[in-house]
Protein backbone atom coordinates (compact mmCIF):
# COMPACT_ATOMS: atom_id res chain seq x y z
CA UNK A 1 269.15 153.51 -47.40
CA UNK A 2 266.47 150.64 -47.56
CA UNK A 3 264.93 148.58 -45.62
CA UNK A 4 266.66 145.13 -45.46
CA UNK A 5 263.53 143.19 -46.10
CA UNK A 6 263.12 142.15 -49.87
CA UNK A 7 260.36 139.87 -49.32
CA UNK A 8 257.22 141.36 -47.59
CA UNK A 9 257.16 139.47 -44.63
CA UNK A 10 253.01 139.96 -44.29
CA UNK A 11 251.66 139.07 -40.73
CA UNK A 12 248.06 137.32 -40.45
CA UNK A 13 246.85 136.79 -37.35
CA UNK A 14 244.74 134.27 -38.56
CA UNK A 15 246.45 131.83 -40.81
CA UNK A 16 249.49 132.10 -37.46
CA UNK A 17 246.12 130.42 -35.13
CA UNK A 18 245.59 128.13 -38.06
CA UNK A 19 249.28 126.59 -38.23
CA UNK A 20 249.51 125.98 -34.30
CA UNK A 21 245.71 124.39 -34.32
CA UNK A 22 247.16 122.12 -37.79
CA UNK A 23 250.13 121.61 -35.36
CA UNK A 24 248.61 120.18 -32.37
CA UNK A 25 246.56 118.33 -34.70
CA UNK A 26 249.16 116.86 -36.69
CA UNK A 27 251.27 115.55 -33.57
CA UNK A 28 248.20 114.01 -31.80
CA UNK A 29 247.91 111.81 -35.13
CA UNK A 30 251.49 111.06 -35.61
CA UNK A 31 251.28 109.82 -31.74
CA UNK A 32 248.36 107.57 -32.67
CA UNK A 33 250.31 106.01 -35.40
CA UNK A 34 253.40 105.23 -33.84
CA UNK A 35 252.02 103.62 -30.63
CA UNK A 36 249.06 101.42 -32.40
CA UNK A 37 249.41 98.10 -32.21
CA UNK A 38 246.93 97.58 -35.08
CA UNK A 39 248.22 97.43 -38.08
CA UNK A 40 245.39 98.69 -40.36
CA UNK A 41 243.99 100.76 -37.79
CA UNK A 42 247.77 102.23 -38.11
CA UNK A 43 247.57 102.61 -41.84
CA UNK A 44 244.52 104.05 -41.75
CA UNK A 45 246.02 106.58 -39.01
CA UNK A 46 248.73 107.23 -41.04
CA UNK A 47 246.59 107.95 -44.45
CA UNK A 48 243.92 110.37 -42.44
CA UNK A 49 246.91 112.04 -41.09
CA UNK A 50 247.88 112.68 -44.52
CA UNK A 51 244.94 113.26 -46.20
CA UNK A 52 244.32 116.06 -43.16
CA UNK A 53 247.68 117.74 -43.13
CA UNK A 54 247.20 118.29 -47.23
CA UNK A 55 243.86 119.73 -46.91
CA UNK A 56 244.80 122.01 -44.22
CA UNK A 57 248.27 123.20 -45.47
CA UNK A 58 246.03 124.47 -48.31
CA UNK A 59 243.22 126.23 -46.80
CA UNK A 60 246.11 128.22 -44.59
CA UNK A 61 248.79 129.21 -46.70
CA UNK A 62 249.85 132.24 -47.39
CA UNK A 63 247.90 134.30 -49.74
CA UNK A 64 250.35 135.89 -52.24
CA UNK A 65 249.66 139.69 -53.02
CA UNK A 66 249.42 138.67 -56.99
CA UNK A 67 250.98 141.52 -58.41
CA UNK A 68 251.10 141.45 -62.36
CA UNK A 69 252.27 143.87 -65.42
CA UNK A 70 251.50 144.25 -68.00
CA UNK A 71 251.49 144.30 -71.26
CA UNK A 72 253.22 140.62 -71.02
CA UNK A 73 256.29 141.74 -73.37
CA UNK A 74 257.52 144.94 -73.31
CA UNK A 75 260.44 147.36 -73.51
CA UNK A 76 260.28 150.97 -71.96
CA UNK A 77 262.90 153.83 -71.51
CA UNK A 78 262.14 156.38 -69.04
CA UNK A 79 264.09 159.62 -67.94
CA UNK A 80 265.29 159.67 -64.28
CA UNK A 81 266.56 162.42 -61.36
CA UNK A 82 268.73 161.80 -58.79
CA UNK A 83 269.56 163.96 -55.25
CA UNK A 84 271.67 163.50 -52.16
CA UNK A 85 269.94 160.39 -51.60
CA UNK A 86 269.35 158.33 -55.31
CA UNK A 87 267.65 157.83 -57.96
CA UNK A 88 264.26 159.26 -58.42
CA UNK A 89 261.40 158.26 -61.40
CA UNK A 90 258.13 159.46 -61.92
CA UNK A 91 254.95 156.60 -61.15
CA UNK A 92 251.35 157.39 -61.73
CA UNK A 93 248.21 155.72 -59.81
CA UNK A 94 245.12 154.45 -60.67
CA UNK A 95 242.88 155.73 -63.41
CA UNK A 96 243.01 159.17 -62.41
CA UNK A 97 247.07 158.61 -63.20
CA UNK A 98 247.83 160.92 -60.10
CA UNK A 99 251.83 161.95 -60.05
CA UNK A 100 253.97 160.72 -57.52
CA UNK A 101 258.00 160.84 -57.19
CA UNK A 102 259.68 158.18 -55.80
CA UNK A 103 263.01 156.50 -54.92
CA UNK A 104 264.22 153.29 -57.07
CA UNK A 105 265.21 151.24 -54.41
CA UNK A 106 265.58 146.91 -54.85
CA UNK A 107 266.40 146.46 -50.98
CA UNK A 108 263.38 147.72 -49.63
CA UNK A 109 259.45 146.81 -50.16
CA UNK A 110 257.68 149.28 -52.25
CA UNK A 111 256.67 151.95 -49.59
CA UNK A 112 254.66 155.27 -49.32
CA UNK A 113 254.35 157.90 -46.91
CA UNK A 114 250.74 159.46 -45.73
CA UNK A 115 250.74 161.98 -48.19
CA UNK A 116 250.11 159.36 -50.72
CA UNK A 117 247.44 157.48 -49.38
CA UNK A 118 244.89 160.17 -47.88
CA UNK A 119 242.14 160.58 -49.95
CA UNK A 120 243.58 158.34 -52.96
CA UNK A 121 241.23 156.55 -54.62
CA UNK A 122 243.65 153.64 -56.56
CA UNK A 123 245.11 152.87 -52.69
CA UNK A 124 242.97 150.82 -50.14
CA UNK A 125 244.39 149.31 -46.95
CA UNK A 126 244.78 145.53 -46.69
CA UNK A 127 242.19 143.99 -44.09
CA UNK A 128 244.38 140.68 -43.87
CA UNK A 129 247.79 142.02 -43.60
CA UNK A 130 250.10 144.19 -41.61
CA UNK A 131 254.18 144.32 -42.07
CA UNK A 132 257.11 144.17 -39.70
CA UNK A 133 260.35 144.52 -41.08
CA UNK A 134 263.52 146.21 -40.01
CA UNK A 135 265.72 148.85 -41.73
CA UNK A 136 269.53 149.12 -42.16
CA UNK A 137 270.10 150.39 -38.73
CA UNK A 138 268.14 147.70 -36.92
CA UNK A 139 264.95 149.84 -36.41
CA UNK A 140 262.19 148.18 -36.27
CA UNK A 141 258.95 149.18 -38.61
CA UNK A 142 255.88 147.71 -38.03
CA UNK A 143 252.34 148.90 -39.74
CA UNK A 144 250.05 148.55 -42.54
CA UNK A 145 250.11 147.29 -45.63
CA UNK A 146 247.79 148.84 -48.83
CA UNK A 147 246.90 147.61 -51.89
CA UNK A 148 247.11 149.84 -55.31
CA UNK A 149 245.23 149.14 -58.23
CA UNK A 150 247.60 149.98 -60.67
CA UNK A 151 251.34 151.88 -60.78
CA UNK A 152 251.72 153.33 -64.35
CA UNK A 153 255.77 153.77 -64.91
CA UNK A 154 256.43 154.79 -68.71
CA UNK A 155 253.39 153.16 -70.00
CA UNK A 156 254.06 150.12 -68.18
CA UNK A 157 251.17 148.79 -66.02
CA UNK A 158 251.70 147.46 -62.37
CA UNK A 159 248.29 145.99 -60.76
CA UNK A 160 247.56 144.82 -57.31
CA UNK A 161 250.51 146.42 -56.08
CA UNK A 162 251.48 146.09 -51.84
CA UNK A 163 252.81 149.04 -50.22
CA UNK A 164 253.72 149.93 -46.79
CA UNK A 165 252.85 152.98 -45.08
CA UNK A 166 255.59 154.51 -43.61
CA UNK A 167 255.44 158.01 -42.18
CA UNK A 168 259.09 159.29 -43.27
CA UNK A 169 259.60 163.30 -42.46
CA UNK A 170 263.13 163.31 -43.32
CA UNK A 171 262.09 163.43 -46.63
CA UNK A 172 260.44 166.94 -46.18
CA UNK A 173 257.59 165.97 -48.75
CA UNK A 174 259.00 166.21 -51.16
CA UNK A 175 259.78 162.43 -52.12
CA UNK A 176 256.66 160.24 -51.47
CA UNK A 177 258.11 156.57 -51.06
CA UNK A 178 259.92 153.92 -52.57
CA UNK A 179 259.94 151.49 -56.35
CA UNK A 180 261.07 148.37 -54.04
CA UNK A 181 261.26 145.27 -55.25
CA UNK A 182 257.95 143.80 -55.28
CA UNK A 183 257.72 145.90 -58.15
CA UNK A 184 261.34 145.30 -59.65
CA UNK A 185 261.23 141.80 -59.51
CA UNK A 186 258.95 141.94 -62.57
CA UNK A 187 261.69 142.93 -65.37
CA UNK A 188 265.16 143.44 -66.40
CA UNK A 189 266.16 147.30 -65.05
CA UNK A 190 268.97 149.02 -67.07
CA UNK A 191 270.35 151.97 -65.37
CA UNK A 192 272.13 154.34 -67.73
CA UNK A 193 274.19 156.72 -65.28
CA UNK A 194 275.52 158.45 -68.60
CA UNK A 195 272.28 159.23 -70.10
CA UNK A 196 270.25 159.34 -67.00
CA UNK A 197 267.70 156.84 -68.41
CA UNK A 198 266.28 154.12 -66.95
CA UNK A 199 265.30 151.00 -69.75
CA UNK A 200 262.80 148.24 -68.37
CA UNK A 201 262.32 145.08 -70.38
CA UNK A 202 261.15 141.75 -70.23
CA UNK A 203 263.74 139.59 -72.53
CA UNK A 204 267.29 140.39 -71.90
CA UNK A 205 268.17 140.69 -75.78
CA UNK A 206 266.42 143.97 -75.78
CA UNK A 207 268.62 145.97 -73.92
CA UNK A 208 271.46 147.18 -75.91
CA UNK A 209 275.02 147.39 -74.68
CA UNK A 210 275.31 143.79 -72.75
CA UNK A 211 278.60 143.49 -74.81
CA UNK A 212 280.23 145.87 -73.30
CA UNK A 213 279.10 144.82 -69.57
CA UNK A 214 281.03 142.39 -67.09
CA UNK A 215 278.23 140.12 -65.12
CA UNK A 216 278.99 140.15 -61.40
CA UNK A 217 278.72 137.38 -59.10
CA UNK A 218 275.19 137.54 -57.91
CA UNK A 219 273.27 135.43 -55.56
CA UNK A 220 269.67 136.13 -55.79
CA UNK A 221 268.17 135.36 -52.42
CA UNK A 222 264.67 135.87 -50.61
CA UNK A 223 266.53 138.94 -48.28
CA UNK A 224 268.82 140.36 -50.76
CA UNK A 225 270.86 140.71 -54.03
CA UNK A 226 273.91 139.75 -52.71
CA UNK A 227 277.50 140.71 -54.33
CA UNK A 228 280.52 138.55 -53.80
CA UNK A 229 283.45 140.98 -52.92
CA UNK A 230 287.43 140.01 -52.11
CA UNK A 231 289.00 142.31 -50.11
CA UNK A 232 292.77 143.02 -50.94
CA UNK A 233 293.63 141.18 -47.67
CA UNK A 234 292.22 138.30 -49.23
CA UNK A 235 288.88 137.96 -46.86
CA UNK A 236 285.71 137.24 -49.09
CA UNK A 237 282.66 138.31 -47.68
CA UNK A 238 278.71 138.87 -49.61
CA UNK A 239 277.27 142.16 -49.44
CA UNK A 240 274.06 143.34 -50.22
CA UNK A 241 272.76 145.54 -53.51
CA UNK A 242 271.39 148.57 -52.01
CA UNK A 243 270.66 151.21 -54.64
CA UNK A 244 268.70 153.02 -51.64
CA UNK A 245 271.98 153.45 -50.19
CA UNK A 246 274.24 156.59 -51.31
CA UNK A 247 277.66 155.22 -50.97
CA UNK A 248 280.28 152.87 -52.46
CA UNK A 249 280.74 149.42 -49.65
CA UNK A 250 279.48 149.83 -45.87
CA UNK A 251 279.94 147.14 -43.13
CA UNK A 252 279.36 146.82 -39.92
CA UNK A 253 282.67 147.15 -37.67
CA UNK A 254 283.30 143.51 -37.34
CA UNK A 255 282.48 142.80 -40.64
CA UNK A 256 284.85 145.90 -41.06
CA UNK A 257 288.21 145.16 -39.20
CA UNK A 258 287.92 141.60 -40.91
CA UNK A 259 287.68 143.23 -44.87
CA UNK A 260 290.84 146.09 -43.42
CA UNK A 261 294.30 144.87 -43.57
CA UNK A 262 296.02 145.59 -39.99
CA UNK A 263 297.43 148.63 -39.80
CA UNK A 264 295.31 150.23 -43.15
CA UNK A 265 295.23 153.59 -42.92
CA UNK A 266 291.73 154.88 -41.97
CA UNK A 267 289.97 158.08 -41.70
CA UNK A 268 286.83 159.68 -39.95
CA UNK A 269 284.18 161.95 -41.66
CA UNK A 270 280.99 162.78 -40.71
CA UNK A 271 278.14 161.57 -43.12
CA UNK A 272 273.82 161.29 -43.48
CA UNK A 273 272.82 157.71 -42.63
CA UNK A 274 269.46 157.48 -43.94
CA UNK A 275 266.85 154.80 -43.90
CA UNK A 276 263.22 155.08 -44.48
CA UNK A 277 262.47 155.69 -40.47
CA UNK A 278 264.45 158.69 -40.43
CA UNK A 279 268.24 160.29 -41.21
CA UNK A 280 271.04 160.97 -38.61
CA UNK A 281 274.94 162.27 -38.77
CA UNK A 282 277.05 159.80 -37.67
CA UNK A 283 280.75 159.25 -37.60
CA UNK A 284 281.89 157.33 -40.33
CA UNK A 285 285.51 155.08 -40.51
CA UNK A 286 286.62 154.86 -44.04
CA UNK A 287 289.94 153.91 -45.95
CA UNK A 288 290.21 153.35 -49.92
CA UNK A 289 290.78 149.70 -51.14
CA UNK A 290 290.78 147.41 -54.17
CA UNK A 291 288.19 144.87 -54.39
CA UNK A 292 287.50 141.88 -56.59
CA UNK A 293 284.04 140.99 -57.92
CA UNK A 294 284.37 138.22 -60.19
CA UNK A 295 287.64 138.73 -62.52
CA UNK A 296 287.37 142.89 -62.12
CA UNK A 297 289.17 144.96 -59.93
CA UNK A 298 287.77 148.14 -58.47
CA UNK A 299 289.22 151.07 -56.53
CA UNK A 300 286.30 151.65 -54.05
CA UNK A 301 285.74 153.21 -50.14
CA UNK A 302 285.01 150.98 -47.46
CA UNK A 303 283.92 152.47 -44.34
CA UNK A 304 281.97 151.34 -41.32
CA UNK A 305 279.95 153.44 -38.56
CA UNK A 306 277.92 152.58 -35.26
CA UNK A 307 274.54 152.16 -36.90
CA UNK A 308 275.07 150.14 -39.84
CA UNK A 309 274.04 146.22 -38.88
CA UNK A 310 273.88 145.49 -42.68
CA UNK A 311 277.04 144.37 -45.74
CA UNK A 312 275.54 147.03 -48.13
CA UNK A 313 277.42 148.03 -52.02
CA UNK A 314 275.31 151.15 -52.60
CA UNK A 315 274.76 153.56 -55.47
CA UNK A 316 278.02 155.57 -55.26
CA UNK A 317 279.94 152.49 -56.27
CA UNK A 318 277.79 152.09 -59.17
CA UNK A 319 277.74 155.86 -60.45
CA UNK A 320 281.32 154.81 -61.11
CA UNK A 321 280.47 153.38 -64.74
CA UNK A 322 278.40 154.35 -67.23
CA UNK A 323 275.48 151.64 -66.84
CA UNK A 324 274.06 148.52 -64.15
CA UNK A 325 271.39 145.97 -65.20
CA UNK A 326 269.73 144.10 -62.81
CA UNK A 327 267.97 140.90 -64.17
CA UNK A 328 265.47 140.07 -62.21
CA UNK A 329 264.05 137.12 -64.97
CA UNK A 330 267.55 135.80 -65.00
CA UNK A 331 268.68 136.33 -61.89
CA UNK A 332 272.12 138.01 -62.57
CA UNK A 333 273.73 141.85 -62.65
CA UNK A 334 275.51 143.27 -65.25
CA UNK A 335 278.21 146.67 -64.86
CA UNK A 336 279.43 148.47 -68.05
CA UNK A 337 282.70 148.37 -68.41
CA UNK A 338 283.46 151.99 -69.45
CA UNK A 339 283.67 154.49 -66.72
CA UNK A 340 282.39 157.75 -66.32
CA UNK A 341 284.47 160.46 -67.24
CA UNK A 342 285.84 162.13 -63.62
């Protein structure tokens, strides 16, 4: 399971000193011009006030990580893996195009464990920023943030890159990180469950079989992909996209008992919660219902279990049919309509 924050919420010590000093600043002048009794000395006030807070705003705000691909138009198809936990592709670094295997995951930032970055040459850590950010159980990660040069991913080209370290051993080594979404943001991902081939594009009219898809209702927003569900009750609530999470819809328990009609029947089994600070067995309450995304019905478990703080719609749900596209250009996520074969 990911980490809920899409965005990477960067800390910089200094630009945070910068904002309270433009603060103070900026109500000392506004004082000045409301209590002045001269009128151009007020407009004058009111002007260097404005002049000030523009030049300032600028010199502090928040330097964006940059991150491009490349070539500018492009359509790839690359072969993917999955295990207990999703889907796995194949990335190479830097010039020396060193092999690393990682999760596709769109709720979490791209992340890395410390295999990755000792002794690699395409990696170097950030001297401005640091992350915090919080995973699907409410942990708290905090650490650093590092900078690759390039991710290769089926001849497509990924520079400047941000990833967090994060020091997961419940992966045993033998996945090193995370394709979050600072990296999927960049293209239109095609996930061909049938095939087991991942297509990565630039213009929507390149990937073939949108006729045969249903478009969800999506809400692209700076946390999360968020999926518009209708329980059979009637309640309507948004859940996140989490293809880092292995299973069909998870909620927390309020969230839960409000999606369950009274008197549902529910059962208890004992499942692998797993985020990127670590895995643990938990007790999970579950009953089968049908939902309502847009005008489609689907037959789909809901289950809930101590940990969970996050509305998550994972990969199991998806595995269902025989494709997903994400669109990150167009903001919008497509399902195939044919299923795959029990």
């Amino acid at each position: 399971m990911a980490a809920n924050s899409k965005h990477l919420p960067f800390v910089n010590a200094g630009l945070t000193i910068n904002y309270i000093v433009l603060s103070i600043q900026l109500c000392y002048f506004l004082y000045f011009v409301l209590m002045c009794a001269d009128k151009n000395y007020c407009a004058f006030a009111g002007f260097y006030c404005l002049a000030f807070w523009m030049l300032f705003s600028c010199c502090t705000r928040k330097t964006e990580t940059g991150t491009g691909v490349s070539p500018k138009h492009f359509l790839i198809e690359i072969p993917f893996q999955t295990d207990n936990r999703g889907i796995i592709i194949t990335t190479h670094w830097g010039t020396g195009k060193k092999e690393y295997r990682l999760y596709l995951d769109n709720h979490s930032p791209s992340w890395v464990n410390d295999a990755v970055l000792r002794n690699n040459t395409a990696t170097s850590k950030s001297k401005d920023f640091a992350y915090s950010t919080s995973t699907a159980d409410g942990k708290i990660l905090q650490g650093d943030v590092y900078m690759c040069d390039s991710v290769n991913i089926g001849g497509l080209s990924f520079t400047g890159v941000p990833f967090y370290n994060i020091s997961n051993e419940s992966n045993n080594g033998k996945i090193d990180g995370a394709v979050g979404e600072s990296i999927m943001e960049h293209g239109i991902w095609k996930i061909d469950f049938k095939n087991k081939r991942i297509a990565i594009a630039s213009d929507i009219d390149s990937i073939k079989g949108m006729k045969g898809a249903t478009r969800l209702p999506a809400f692209f927003t700076d946390k999360a992909i968020e999926i518009e569900i209708i329980f059979s009750n009637g309640n309507q609530q948004r859940v996140g996209l989490d293809l880092g999470f292995n299973g069909d819809l998870i909620l927390p328990a309020t969230s839960f008992m409000l999606a369950i009609a009274p008197g549902k029947k529910t059962f208890m089994e004992k499942r692998n919660f797993s985020t990127p600070a670590g895995s643990s067995v938990v007790d999970d309450r579950t009953t089968r219902d049908r939902v309502q995304a847009g005008r489609q019905y689907f037959e789909t478990l809901v289950s809930s279990n101590k940990l969970v703080k996050e509305k998550l719609i994972g990969l199991l749900f998806f595995k269902q049919f025989e494709f997903m596209v994400i669109d990150y250009i167009n903001k919008a996520v497509y399902l195939s309509q044919k299923r795959m074969p029990a």
